[in-house]
PDB file of N, CA and C in Angstrom:
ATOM      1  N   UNK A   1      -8.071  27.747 -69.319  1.00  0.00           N
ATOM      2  CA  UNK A   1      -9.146  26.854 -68.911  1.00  0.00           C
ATOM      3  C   UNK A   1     -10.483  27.502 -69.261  1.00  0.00           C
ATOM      4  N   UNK A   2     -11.455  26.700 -69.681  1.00  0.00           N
ATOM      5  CA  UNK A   2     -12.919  27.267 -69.962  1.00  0.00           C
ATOM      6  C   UNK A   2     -13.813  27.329 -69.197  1.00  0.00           C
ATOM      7  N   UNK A   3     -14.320  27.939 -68.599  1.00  0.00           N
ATOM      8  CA  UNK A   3     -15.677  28.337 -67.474  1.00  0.00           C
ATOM      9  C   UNK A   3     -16.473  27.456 -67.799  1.00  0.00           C
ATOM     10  N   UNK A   4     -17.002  26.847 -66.402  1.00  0.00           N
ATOM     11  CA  UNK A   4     -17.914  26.263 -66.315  1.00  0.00           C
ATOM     12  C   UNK A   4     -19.294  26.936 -66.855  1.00  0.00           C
ATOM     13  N   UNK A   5     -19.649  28.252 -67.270  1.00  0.00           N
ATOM     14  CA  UNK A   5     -20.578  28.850 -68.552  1.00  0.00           C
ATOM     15  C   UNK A   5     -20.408  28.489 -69.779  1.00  0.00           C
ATOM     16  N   UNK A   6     -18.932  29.004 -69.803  1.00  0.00           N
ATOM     17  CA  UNK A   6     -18.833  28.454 -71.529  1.00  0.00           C
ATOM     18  C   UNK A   6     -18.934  27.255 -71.634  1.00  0.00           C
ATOM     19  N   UNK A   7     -18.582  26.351 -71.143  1.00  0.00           N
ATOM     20  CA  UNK A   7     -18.949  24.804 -71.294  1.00  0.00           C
ATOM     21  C   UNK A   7     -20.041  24.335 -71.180  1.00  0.00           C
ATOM     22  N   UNK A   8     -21.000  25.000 -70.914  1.00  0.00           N
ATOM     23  CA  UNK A   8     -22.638  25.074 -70.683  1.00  0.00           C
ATOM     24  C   UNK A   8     -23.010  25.712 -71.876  1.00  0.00           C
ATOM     25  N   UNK A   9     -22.560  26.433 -72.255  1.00  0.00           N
ATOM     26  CA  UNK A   9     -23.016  27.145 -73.480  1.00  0.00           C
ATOM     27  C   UNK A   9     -22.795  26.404 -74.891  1.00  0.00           C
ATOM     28  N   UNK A  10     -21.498  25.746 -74.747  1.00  0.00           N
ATOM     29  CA  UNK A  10     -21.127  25.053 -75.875  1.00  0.00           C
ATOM     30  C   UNK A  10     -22.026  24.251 -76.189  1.00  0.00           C
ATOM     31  N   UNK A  11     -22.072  23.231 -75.127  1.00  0.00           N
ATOM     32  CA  UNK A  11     -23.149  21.917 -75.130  1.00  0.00           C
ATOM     33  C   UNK A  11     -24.100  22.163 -75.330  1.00  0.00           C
ATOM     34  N   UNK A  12     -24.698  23.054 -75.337  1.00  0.00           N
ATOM     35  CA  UNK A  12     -26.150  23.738 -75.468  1.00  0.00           C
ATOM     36  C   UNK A  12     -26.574  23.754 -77.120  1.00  0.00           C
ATOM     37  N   UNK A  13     -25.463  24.519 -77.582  1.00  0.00           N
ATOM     38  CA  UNK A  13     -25.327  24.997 -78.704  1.00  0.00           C
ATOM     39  C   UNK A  13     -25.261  23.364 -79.605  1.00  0.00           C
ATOM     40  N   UNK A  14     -24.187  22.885 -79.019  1.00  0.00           N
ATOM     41  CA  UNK A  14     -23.998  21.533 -80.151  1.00  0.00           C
ATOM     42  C   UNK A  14     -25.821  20.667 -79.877  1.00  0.00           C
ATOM     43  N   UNK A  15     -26.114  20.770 -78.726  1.00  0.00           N
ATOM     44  CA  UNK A  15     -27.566  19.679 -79.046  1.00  0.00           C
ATOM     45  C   UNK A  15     -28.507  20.749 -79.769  1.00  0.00           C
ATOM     46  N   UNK A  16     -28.801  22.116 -79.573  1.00  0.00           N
ATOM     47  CA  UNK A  16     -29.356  22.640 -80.244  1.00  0.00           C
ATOM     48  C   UNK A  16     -29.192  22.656 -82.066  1.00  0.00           C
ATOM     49  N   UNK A  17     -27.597  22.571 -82.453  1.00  0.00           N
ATOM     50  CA  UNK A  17     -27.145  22.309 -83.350  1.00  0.00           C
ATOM     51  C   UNK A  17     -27.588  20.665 -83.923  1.00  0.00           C
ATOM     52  N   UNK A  18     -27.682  19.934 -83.356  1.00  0.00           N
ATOM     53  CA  UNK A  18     -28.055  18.754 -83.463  1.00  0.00           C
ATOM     54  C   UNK A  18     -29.332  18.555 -83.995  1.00  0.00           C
ATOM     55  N   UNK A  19     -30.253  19.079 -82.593  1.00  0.00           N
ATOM     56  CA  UNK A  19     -31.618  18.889 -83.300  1.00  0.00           C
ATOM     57  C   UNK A  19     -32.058  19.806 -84.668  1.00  0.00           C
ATOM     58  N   UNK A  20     -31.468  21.124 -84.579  1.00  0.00           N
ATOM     59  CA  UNK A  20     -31.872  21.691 -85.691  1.00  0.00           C
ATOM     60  C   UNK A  20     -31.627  21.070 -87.042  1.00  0.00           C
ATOM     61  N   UNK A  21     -30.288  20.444 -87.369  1.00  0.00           N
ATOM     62  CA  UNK A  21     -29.871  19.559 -88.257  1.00  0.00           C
ATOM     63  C   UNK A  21     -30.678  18.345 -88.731  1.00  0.00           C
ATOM     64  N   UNK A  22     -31.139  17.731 -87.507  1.00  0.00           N
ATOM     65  CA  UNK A  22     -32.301  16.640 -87.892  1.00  0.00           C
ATOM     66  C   UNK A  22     -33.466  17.114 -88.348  1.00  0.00           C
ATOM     67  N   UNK A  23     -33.337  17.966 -87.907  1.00  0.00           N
ATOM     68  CA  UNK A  23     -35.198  18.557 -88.469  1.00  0.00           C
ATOM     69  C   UNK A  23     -34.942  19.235 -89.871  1.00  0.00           C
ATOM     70  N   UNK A  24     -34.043  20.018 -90.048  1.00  0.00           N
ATOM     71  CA  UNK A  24     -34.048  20.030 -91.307  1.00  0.00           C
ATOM     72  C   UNK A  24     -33.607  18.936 -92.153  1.00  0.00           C
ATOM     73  N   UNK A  25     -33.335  17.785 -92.154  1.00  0.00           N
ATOM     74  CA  UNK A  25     -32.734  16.456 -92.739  1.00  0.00           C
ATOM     75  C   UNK A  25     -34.672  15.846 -92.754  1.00  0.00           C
ATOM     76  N   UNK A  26     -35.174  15.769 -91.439  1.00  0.00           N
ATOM     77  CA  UNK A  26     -36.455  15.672 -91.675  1.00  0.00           C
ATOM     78  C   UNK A  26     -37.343  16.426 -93.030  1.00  0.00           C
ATOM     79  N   UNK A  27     -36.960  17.431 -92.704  1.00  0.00           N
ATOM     80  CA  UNK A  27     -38.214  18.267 -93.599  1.00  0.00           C
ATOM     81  C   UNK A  27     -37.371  18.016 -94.981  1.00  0.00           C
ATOM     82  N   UNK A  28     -36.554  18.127 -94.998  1.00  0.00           N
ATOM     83  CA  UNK A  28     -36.302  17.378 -96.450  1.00  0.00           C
ATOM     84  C   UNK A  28     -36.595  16.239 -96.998  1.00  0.00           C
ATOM     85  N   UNK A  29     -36.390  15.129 -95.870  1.00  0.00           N
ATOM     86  CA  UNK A  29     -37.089  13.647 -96.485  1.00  0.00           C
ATOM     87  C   UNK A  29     -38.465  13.663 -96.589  1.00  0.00           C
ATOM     88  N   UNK A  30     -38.793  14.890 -95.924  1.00  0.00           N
ATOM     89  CA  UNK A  30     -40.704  15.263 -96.260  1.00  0.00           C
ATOM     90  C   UNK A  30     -40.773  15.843 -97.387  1.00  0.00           C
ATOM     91  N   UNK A  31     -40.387  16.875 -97.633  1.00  0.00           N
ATOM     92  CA  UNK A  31     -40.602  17.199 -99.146  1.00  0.00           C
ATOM     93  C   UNK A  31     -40.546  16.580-100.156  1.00  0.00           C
ATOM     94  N   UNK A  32     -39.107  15.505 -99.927  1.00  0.00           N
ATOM     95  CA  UNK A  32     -38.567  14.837-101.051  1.00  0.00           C
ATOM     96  C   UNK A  32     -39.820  13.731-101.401  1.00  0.00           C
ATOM     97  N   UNK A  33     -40.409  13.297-100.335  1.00  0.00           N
ATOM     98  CA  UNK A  33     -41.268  12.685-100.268  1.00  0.00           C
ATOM     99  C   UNK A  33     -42.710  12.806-100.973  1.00  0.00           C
ATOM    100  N   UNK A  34     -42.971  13.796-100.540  1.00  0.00           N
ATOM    101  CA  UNK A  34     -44.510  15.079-100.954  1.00  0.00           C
ATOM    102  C   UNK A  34     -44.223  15.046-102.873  1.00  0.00           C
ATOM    103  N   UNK A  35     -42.859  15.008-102.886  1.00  0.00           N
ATOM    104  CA  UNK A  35     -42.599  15.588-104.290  1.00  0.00           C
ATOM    105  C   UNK A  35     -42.588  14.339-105.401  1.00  0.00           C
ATOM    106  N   UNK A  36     -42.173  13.579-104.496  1.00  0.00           N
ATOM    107  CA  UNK A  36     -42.207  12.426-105.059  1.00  0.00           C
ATOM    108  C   UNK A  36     -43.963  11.307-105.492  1.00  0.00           C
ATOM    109  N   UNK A  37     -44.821  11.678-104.381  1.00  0.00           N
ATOM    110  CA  UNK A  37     -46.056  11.205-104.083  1.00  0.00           C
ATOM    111  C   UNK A  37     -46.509  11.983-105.582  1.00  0.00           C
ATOM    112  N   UNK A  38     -46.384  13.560-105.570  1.00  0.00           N
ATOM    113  CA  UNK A  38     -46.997  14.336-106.467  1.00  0.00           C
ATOM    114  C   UNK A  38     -46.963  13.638-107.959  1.00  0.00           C
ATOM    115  N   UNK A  39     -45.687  13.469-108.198  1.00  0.00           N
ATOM    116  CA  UNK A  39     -44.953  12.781-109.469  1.00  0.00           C
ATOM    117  C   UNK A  39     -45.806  11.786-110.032  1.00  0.00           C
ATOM    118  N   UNK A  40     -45.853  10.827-108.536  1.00  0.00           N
ATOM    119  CA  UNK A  40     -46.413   9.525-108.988  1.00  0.00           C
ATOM    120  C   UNK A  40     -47.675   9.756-109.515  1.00  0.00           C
ATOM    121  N   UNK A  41     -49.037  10.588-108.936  1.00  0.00           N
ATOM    122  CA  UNK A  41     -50.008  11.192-108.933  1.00  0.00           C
ATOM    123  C   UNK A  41     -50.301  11.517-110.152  1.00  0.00           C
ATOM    124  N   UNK A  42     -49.315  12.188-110.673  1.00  0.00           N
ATOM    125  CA  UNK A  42     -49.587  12.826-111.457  1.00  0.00           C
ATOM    126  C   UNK A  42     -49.262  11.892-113.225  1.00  0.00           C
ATOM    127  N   UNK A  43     -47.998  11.074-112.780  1.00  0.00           N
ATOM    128  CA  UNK A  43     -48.125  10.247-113.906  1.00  0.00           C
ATOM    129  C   UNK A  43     -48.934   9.433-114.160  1.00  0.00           C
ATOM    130  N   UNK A  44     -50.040   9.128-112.885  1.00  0.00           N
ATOM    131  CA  UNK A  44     -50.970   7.629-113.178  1.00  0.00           C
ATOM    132  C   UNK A  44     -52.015   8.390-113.842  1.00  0.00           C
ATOM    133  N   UNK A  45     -51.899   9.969-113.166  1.00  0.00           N
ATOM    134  CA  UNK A  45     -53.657  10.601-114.451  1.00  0.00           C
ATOM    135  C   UNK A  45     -53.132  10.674-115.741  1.00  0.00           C
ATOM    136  N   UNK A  46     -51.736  11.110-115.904  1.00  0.00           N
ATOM    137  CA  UNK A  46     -51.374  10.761-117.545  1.00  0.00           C
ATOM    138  C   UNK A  46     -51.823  10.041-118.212  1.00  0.00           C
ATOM    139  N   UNK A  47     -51.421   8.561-117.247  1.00  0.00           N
ATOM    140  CA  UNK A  47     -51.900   7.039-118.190  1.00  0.00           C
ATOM    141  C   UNK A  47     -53.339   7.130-118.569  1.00  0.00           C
ATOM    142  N   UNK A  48     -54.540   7.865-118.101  1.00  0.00           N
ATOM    143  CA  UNK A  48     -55.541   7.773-118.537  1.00  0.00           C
ATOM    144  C   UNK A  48     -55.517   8.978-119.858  1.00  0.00           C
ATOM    145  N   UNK A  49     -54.954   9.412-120.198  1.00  0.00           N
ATOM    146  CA  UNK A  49     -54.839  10.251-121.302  1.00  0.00           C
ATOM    147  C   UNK A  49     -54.554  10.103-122.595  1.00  0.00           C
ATOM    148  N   UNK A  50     -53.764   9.040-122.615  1.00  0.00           N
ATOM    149  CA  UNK A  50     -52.893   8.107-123.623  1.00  0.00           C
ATOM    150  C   UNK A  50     -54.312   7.658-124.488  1.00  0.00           C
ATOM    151  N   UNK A  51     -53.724   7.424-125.629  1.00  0.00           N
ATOM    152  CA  UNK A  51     -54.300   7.004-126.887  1.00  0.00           C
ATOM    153  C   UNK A  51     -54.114   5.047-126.757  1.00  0.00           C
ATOM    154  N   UNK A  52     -54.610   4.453-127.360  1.00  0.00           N
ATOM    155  CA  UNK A  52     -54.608   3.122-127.663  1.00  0.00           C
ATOM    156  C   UNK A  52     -53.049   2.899-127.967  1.00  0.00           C
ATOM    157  N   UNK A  53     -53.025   3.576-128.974  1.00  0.00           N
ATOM    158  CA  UNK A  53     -51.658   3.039-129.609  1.00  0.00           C
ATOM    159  C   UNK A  53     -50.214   3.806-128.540  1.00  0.00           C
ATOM    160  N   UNK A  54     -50.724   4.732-127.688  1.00  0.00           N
ATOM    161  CA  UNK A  54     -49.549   4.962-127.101  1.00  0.00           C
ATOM    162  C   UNK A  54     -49.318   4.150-125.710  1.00  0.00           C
ATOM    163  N   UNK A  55     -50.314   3.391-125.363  1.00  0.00           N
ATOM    164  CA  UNK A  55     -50.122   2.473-124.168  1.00  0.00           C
ATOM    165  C   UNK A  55     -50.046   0.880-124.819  1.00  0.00           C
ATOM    166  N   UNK A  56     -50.447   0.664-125.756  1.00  0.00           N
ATOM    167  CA  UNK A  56     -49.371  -0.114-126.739  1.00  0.00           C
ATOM    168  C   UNK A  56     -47.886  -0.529-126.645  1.00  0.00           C
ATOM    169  N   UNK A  57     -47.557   0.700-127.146  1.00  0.00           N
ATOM    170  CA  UNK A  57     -45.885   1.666-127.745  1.00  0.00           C
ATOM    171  C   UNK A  57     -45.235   0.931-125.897  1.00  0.00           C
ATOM    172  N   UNK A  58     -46.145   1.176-125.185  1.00  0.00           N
ATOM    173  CA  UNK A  58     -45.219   1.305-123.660  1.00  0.00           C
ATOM    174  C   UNK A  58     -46.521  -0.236-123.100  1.00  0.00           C
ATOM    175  N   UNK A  59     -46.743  -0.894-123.685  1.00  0.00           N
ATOM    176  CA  UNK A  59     -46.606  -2.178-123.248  1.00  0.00           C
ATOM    177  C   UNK A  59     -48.266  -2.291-122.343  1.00  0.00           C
ATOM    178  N   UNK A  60     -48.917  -1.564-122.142  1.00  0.00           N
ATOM    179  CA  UNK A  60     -49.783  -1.873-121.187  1.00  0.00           C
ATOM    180  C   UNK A  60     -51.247  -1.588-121.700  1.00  0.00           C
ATOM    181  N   UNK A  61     -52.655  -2.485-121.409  1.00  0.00           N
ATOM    182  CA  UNK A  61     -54.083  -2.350-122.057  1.00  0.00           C
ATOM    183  C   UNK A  61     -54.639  -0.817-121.360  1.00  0.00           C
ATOM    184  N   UNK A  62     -55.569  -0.923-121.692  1.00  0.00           N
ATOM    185  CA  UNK A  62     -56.262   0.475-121.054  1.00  0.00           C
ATOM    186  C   UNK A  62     -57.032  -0.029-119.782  1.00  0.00           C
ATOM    187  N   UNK A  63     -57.472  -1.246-119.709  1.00  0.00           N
ATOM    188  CA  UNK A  63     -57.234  -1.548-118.534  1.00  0.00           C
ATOM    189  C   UNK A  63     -56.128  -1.446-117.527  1.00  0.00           C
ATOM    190  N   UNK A  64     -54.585  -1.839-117.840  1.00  0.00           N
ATOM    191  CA  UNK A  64     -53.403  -1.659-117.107  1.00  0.00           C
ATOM    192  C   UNK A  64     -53.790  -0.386-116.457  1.00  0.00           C
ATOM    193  N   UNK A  65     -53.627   0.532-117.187  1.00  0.00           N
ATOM    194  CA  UNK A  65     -53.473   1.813-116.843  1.00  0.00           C
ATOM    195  C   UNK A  65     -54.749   2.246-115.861  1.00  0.00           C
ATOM    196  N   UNK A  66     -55.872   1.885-116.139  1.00  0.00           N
ATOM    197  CA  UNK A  66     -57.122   2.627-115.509  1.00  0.00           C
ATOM    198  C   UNK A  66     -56.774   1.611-114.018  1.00  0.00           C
ATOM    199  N   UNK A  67     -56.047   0.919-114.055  1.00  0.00           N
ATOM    200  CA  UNK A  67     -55.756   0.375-112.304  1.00  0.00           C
ATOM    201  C   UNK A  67     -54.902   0.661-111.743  1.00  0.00           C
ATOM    202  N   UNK A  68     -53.780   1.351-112.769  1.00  0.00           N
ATOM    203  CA  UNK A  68     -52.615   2.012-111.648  1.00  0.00           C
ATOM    204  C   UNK A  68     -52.913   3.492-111.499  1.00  0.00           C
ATOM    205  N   UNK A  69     -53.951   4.128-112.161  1.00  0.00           N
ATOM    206  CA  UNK A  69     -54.374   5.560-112.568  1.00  0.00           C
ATOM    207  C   UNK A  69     -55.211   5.526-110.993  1.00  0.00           C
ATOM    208  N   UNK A  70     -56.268   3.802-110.351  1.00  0.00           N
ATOM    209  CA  UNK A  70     -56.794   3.953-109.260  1.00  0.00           C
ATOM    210  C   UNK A  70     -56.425   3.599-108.012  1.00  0.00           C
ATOM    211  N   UNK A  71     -54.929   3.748-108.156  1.00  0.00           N
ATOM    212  CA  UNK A  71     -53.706   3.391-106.798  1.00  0.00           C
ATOM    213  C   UNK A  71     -54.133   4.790-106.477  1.00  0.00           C
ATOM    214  N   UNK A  72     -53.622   4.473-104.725  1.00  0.00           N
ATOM    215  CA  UNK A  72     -53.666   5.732-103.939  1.00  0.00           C
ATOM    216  C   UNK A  72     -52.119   5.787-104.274  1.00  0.00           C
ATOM    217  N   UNK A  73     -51.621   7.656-104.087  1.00  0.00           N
ATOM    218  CA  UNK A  73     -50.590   8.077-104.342  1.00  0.00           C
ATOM    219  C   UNK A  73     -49.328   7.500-103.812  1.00  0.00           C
ATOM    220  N   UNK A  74     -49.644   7.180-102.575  1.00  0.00           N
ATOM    221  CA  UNK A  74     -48.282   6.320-102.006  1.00  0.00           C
ATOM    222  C   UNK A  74     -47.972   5.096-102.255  1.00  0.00           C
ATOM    223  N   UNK A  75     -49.049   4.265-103.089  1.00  0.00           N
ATOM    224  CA  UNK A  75     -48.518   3.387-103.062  1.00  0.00           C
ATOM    225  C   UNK A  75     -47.418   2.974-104.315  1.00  0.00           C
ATOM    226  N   UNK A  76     -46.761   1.808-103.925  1.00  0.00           N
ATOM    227  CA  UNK A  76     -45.778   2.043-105.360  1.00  0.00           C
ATOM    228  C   UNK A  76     -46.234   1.549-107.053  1.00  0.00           C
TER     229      UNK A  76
END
């Protein structure tokens, strides 16, 4: 039979186990997130870099681009 300690201890352990698990599942959907924002960020200053003929090639005016280049990062 298991002591009423160890059975206190267990349970302890599994919610501690629990929350630690979420929080790192958290901080990953944060990063993944952060990393993802960056990406986007970083491809819309591309589009202002492009030549005539290479926003052409991929379909969009230099207008297109100078309005998704002035999206805030999160958005899609």
């Amino acid at each position: 039979m298991v002591s009423s300690t160890v059975a206190r201890s267990n349970s302890g352990s599994s919610l501690i186990d629990s929350v630690l698990m979420r929080t790192i599942a958290w901080r990953r959907a944060a990063l993944a997130r952060l990393d993802e924002w960056q990406q986007r960020s970083a491809g819309r200053q591309e589009l202002l870099t492009l030549t005539e003929r290479d926003l052409r090639d991929i379909g969009i005016t230099r207008n297109d681009a100078q309005l998704e280049a002035n999206k805030p990062f999160w958005e899609r």
